[in-house]
PDB file of N, CA and C in Angstrom:
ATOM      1  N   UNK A   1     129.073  72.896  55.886  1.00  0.00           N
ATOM      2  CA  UNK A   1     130.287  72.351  55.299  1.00  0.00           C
ATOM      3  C   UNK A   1     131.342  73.464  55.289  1.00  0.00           C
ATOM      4  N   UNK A   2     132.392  72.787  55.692  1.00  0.00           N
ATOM      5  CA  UNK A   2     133.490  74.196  55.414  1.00  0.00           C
ATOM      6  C   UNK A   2     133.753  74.603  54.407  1.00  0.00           C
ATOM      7  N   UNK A   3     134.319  75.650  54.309  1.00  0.00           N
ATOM      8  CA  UNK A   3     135.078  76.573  52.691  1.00  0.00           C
ATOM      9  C   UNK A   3     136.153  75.313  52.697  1.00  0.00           C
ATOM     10  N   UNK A   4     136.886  74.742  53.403  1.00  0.00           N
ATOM     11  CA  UNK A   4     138.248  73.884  53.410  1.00  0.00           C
ATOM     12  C   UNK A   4     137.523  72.888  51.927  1.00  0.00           C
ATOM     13  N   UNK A   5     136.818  72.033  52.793  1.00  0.00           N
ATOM     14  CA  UNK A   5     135.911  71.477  51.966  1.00  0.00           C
ATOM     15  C   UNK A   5     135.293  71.158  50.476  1.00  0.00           C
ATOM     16  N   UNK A   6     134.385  72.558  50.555  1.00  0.00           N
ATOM     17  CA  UNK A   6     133.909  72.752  49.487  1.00  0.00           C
ATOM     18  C   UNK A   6     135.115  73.191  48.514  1.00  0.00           C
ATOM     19  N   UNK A   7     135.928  73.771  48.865  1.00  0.00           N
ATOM     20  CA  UNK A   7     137.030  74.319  47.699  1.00  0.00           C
ATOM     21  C   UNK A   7     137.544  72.858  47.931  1.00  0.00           C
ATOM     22  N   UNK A   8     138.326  71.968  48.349  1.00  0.00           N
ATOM     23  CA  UNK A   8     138.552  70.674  47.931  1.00  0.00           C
ATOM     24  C   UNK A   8     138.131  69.701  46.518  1.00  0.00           C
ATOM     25  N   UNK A   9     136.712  69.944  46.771  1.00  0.00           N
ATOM     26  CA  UNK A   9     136.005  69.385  45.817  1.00  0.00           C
ATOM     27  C   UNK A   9     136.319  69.737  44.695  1.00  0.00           C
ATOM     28  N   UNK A  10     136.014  71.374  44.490  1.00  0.00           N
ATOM     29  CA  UNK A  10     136.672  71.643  42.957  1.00  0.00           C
ATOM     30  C   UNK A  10     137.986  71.839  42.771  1.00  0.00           C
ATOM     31  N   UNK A  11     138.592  72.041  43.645  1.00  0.00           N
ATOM     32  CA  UNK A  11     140.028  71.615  42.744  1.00  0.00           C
ATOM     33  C   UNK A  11     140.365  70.287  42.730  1.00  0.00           C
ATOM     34  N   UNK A  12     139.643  69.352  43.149  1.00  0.00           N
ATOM     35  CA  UNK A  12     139.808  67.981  42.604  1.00  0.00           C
ATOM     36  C   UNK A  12     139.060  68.041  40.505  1.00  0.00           C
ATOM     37  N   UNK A  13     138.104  68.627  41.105  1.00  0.00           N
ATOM     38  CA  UNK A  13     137.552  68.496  39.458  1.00  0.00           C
ATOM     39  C   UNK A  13     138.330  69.755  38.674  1.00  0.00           C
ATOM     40  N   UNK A  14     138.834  70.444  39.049  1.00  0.00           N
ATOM     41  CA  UNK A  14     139.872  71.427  38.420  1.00  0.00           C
ATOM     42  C   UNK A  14     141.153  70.827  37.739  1.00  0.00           C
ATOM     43  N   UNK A  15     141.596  69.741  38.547  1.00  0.00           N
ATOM     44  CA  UNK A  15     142.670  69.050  38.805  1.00  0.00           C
ATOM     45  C   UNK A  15     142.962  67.932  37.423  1.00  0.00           C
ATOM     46  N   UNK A  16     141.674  67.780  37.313  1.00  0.00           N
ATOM     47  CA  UNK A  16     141.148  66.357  36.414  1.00  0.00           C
ATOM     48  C   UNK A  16     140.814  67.166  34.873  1.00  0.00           C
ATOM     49  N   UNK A  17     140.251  68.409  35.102  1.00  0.00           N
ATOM     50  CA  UNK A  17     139.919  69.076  33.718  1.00  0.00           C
ATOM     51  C   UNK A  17     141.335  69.780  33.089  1.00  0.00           C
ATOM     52  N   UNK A  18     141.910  70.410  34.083  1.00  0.00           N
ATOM     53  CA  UNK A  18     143.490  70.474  33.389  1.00  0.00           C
ATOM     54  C   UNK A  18     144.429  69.602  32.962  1.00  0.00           C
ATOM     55  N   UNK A  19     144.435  68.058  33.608  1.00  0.00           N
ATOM     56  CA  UNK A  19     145.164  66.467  32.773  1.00  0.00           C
ATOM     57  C   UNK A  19     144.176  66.347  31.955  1.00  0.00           C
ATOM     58  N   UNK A  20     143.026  66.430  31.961  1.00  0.00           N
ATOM     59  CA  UNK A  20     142.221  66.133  30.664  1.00  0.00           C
ATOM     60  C   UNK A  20     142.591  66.972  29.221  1.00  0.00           C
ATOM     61  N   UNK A  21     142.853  67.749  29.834  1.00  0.00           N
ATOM     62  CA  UNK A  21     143.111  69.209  28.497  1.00  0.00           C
ATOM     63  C   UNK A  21     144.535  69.294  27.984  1.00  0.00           C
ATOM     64  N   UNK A  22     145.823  69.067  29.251  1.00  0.00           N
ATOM     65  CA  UNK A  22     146.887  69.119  28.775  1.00  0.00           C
ATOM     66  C   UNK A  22     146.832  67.894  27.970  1.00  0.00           C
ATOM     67  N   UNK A  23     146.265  66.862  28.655  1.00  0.00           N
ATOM     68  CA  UNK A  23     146.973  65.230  27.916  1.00  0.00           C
ATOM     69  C   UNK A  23     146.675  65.325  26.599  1.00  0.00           C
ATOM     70  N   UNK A  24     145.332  65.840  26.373  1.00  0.00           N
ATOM     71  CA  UNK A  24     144.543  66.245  24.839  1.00  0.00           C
ATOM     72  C   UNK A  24     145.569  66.852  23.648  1.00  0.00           C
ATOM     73  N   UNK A  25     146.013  68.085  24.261  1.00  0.00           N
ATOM     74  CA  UNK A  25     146.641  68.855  23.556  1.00  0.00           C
ATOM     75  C   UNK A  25     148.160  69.091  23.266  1.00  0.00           C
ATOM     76  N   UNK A  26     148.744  67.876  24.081  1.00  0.00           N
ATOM     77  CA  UNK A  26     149.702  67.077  24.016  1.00  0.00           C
ATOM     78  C   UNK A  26     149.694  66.227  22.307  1.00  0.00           C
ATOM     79  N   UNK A  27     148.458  65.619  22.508  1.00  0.00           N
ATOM     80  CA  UNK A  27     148.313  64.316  21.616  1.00  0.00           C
ATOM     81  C   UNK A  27     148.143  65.042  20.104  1.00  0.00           C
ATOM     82  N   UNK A  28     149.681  64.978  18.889  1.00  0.00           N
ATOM     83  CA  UNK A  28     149.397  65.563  17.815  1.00  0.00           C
ATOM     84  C   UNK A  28     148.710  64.976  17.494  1.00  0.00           C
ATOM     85  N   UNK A  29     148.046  63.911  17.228  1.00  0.00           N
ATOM     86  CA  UNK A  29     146.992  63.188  16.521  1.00  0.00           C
ATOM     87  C   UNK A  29     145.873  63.125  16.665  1.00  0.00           C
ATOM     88  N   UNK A  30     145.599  64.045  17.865  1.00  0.00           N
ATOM     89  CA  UNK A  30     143.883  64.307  18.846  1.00  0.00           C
ATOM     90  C   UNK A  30     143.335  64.897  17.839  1.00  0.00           C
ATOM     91  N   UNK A  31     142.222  64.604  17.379  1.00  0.00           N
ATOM     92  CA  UNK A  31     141.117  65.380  16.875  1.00  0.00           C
ATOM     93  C   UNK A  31     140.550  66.082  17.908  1.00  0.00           C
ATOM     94  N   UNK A  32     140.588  67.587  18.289  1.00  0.00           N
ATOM     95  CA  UNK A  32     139.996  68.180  18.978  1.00  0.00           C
ATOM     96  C   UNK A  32     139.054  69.124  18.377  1.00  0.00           C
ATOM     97  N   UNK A  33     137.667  69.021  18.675  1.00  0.00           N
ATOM     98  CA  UNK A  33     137.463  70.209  17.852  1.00  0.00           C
ATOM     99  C   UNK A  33     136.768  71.569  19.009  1.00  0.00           C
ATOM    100  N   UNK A  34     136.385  72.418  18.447  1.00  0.00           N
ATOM    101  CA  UNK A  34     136.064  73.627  18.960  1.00  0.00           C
ATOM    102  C   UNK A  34     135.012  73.654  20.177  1.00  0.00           C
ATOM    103  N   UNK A  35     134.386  72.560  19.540  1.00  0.00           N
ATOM    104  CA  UNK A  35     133.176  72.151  21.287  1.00  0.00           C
ATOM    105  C   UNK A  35     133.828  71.671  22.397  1.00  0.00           C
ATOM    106  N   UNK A  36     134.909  70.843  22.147  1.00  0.00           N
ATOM    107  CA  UNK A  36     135.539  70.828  23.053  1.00  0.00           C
ATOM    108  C   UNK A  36     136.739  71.242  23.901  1.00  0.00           C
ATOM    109  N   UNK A  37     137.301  72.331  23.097  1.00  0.00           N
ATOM    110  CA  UNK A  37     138.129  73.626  23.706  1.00  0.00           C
ATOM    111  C   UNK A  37     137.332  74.209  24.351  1.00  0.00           C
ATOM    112  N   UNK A  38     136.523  74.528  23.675  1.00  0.00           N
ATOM    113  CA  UNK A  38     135.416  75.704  24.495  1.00  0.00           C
ATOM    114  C   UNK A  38     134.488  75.032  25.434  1.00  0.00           C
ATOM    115  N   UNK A  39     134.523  73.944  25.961  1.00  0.00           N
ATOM    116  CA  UNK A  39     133.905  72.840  27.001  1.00  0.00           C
ATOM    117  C   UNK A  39     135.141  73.175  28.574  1.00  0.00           C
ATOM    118  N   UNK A  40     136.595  72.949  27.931  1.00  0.00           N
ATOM    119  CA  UNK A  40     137.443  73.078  28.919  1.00  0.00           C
ATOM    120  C   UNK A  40     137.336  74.126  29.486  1.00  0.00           C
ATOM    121  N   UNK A  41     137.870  75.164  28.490  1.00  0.00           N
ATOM    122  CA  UNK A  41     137.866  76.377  28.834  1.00  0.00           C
ATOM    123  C   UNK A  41     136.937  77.254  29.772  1.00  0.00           C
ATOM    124  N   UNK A  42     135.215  76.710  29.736  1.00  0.00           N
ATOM    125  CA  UNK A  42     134.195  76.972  30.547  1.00  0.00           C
ATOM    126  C   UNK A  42     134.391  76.448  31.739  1.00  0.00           C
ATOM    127  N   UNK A  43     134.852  75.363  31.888  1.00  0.00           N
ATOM    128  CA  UNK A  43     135.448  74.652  33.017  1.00  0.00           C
ATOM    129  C   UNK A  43     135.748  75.128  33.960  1.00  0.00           C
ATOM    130  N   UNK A  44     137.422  75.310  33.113  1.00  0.00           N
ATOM    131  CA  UNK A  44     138.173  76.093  33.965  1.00  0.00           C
ATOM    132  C   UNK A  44     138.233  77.187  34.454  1.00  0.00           C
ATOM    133  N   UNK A  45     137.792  78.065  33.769  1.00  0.00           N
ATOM    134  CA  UNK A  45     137.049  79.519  34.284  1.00  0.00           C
ATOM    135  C   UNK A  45     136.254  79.319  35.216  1.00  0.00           C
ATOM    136  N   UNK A  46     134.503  78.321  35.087  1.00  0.00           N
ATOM    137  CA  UNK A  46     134.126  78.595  36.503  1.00  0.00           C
ATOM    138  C   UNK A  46     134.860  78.145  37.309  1.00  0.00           C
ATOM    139  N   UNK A  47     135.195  76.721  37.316  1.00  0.00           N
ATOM    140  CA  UNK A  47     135.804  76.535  38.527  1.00  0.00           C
ATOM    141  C   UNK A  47     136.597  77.577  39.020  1.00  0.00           C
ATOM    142  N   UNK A  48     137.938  77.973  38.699  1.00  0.00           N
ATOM    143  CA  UNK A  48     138.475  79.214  39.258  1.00  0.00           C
ATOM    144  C   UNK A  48     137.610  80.346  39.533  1.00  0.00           C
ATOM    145  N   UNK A  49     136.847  80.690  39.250  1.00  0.00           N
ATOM    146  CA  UNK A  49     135.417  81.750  39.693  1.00  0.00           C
ATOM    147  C   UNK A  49     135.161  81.257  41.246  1.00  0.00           C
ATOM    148  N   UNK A  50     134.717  80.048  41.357  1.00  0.00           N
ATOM    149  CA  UNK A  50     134.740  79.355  42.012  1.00  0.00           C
ATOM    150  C   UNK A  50     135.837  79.301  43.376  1.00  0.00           C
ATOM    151  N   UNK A  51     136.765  78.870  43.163  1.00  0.00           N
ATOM    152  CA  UNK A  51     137.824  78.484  44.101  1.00  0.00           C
ATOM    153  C   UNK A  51     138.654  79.663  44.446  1.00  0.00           C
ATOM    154  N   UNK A  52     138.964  80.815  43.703  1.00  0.00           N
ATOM    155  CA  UNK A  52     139.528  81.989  44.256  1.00  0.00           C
ATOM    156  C   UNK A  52     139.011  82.614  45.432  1.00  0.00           C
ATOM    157  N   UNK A  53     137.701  82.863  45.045  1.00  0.00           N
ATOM    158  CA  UNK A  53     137.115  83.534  46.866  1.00  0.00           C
ATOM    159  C   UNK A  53     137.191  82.756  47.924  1.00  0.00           C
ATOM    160  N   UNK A  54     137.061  81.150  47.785  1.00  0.00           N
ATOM    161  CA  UNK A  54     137.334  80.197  49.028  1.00  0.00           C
ATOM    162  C   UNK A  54     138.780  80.247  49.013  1.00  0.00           C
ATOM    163  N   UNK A  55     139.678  80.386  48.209  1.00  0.00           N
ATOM    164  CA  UNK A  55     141.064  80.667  48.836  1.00  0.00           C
ATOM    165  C   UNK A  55     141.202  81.982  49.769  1.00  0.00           C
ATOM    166  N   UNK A  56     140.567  83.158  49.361  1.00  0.00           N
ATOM    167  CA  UNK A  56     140.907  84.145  49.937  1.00  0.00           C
ATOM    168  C   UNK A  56     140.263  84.515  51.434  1.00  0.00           C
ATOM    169  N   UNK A  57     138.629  83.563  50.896  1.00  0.00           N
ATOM    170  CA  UNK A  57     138.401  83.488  52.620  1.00  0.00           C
ATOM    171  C   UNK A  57     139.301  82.229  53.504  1.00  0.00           C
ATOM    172  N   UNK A  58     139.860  81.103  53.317  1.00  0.00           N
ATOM    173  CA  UNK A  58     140.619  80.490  53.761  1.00  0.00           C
ATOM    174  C   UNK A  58     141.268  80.705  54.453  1.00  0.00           C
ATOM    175  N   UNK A  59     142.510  81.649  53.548  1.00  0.00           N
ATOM    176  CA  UNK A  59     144.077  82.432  53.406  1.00  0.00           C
ATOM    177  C   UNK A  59     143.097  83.152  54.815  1.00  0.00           C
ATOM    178  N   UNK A  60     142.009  84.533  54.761  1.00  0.00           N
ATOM    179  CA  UNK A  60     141.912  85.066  55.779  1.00  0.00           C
ATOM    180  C   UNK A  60     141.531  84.514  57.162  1.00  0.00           C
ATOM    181  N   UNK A  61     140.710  83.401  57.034  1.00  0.00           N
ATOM    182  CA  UNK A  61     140.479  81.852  58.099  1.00  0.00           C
ATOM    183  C   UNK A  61     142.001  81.586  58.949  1.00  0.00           C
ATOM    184  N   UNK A  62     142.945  81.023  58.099  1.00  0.00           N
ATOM    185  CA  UNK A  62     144.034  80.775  58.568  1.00  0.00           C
ATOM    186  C   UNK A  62     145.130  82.099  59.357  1.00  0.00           C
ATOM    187  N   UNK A  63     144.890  83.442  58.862  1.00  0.00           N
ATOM    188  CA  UNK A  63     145.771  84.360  59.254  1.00  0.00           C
ATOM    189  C   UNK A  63     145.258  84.686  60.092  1.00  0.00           C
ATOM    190  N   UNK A  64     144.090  84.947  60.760  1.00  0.00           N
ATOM    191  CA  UNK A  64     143.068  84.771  62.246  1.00  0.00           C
ATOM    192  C   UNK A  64     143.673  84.072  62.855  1.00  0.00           C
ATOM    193  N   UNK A  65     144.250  82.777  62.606  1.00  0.00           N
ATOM    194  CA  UNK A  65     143.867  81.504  64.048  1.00  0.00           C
ATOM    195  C   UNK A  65     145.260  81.745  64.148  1.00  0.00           C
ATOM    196  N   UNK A  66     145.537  81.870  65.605  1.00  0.00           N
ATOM    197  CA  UNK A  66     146.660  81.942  66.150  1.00  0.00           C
ATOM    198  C   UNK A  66     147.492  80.984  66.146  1.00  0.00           C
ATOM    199  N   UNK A  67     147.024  80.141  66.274  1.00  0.00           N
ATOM    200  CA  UNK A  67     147.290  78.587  66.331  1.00  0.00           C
ATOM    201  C   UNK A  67     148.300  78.392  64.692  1.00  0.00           C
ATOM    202  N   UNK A  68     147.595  78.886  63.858  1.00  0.00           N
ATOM    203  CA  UNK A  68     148.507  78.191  62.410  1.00  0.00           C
ATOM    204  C   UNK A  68     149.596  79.542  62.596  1.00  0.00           C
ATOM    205  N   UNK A  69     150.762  78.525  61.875  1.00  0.00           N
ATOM    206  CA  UNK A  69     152.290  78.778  61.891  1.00  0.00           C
ATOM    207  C   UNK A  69     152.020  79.631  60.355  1.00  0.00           C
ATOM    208  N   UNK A  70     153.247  80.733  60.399  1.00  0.00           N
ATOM    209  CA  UNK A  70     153.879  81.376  59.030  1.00  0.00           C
ATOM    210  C   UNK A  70     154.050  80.318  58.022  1.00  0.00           C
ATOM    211  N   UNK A  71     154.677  79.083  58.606  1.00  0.00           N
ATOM    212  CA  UNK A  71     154.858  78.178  57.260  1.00  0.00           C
ATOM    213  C   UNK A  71     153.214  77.365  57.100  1.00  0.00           C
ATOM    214  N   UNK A  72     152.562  77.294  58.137  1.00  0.00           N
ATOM    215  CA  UNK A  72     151.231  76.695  57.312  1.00  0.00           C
ATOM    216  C   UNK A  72     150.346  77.859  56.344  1.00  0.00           C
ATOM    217  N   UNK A  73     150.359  79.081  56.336  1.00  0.00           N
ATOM    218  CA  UNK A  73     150.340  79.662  55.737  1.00  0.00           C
ATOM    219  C   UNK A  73     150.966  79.898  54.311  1.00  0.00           C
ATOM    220  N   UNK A  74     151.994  79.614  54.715  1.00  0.00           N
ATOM    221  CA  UNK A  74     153.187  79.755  53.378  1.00  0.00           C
ATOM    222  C   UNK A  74     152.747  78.386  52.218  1.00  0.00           C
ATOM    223  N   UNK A  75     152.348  77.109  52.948  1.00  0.00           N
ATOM    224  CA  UNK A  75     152.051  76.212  52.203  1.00  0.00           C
ATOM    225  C   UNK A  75     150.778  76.123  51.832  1.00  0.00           C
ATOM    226  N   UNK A  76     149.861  77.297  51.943  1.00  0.00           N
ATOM    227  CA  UNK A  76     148.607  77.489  51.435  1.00  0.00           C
ATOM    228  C   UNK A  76     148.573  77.781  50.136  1.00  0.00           C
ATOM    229  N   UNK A  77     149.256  79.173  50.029  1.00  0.00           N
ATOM    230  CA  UNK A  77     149.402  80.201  49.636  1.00  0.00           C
ATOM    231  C   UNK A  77     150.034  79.443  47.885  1.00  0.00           C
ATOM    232  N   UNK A  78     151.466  78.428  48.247  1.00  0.00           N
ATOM    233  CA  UNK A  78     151.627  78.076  47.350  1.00  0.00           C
ATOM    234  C   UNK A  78     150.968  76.949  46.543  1.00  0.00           C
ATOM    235  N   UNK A  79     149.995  76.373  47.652  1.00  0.00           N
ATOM    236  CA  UNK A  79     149.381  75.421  47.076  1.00  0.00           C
ATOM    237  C   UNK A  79     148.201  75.837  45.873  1.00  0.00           C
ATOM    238  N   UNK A  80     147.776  76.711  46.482  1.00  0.00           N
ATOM    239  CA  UNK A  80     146.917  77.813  45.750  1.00  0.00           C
ATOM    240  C   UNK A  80     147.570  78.267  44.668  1.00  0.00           C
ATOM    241  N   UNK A  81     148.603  79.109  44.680  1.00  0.00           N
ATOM    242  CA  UNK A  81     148.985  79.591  43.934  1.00  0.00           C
ATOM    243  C   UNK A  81     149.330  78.673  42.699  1.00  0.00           C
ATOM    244  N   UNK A  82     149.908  77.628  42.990  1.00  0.00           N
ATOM    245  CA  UNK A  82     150.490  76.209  41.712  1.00  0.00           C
ATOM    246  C   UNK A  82     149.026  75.719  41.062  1.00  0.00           C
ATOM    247  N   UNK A  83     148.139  75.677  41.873  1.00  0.00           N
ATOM    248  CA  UNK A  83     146.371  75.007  41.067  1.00  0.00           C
ATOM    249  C   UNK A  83     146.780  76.354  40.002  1.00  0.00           C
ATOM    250  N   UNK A  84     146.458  77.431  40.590  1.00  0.00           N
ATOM    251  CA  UNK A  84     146.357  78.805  39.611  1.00  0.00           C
ATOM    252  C   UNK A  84     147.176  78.971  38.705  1.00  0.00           C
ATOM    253  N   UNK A  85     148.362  78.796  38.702  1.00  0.00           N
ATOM    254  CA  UNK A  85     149.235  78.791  37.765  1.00  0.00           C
ATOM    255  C   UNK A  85     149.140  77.749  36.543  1.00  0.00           C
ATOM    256  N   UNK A  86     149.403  76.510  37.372  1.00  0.00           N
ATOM    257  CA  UNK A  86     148.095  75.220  36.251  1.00  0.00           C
ATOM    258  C   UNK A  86     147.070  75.839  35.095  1.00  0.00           C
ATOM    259  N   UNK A  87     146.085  76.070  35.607  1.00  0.00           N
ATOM    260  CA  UNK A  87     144.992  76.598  35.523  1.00  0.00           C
ATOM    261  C   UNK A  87     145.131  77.290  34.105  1.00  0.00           C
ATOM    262  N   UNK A  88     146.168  78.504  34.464  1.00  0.00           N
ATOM    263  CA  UNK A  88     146.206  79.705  33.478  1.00  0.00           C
ATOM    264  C   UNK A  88     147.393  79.165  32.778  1.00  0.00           C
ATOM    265  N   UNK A  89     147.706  77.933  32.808  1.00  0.00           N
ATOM    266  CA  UNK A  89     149.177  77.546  31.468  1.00  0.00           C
ATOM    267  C   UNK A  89     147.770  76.638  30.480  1.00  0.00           C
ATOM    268  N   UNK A  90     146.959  75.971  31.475  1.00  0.00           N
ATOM    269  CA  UNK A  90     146.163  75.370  30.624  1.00  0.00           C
ATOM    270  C   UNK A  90     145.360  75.988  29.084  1.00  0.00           C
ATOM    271  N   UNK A  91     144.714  77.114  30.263  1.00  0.00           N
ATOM    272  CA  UNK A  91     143.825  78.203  29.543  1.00  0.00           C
ATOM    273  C   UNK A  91     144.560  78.562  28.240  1.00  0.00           C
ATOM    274  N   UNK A  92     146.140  79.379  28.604  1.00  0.00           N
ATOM    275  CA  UNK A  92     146.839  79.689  27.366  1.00  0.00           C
ATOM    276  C   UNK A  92     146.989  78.636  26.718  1.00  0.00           C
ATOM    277  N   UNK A  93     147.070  77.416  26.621  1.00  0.00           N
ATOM    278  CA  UNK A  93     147.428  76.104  25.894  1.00  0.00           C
ATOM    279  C   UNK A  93     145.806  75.759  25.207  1.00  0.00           C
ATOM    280  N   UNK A  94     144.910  76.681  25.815  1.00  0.00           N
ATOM    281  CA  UNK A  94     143.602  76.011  24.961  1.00  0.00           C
ATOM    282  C   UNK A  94     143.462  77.157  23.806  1.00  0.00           C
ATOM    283  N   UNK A  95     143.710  78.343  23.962  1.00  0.00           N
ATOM    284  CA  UNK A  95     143.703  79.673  23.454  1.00  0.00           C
ATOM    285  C   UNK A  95     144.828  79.688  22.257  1.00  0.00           C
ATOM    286  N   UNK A  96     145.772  79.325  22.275  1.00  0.00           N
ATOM    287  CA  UNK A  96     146.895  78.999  21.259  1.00  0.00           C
ATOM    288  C   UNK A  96     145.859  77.631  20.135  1.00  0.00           C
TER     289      UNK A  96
END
């Protein structure tokens, strides 16, 4: 299976645990309690454990092949970069 692939997968479930967490902590009236901050939060950490090294072997996949353009690169990079940024507004939003 490719790295393309397998990193797909979890940032689909990355994707779903950060609307799960923002929508939560959105809601003043959510009873949230501590098992389940600390449920997200495990989450999201592995997953990003997870999905950073398949970005970086990717990112190095793609800067090899002659074939991909500066801008398919460029739209990696930020695609990556916006999950990550997600990611770590979530984290601080579970940590607050």
């Amino acid at each position: 299976m490719s790295n393309k692939k397998v990193r797909a997968g979890h940032r689909v479930f990355l994707t779903k645990v950060i609307e799960e967490a923002e929508e939560r902590l959105q809601d003043e009236y959510a009873a949230i309690g501590k098992a389940e901050l600390l449920k997200w939060k495990a989450s999201l950490e592995e997953q990003l454990e997870k999905i950073l090294p398949l970005d970086a072997q990717i990112l190095a996949e793609l800067g090899a092949d002659k074939k991909v353009t500066e801008e398919e690169v460029g739209e990696e990079i930020e695609r990556s970069g916006r999950l990550k940024a997600d990611a770590m507004q979530a984290l601080a939003s579970i940590e607050e």
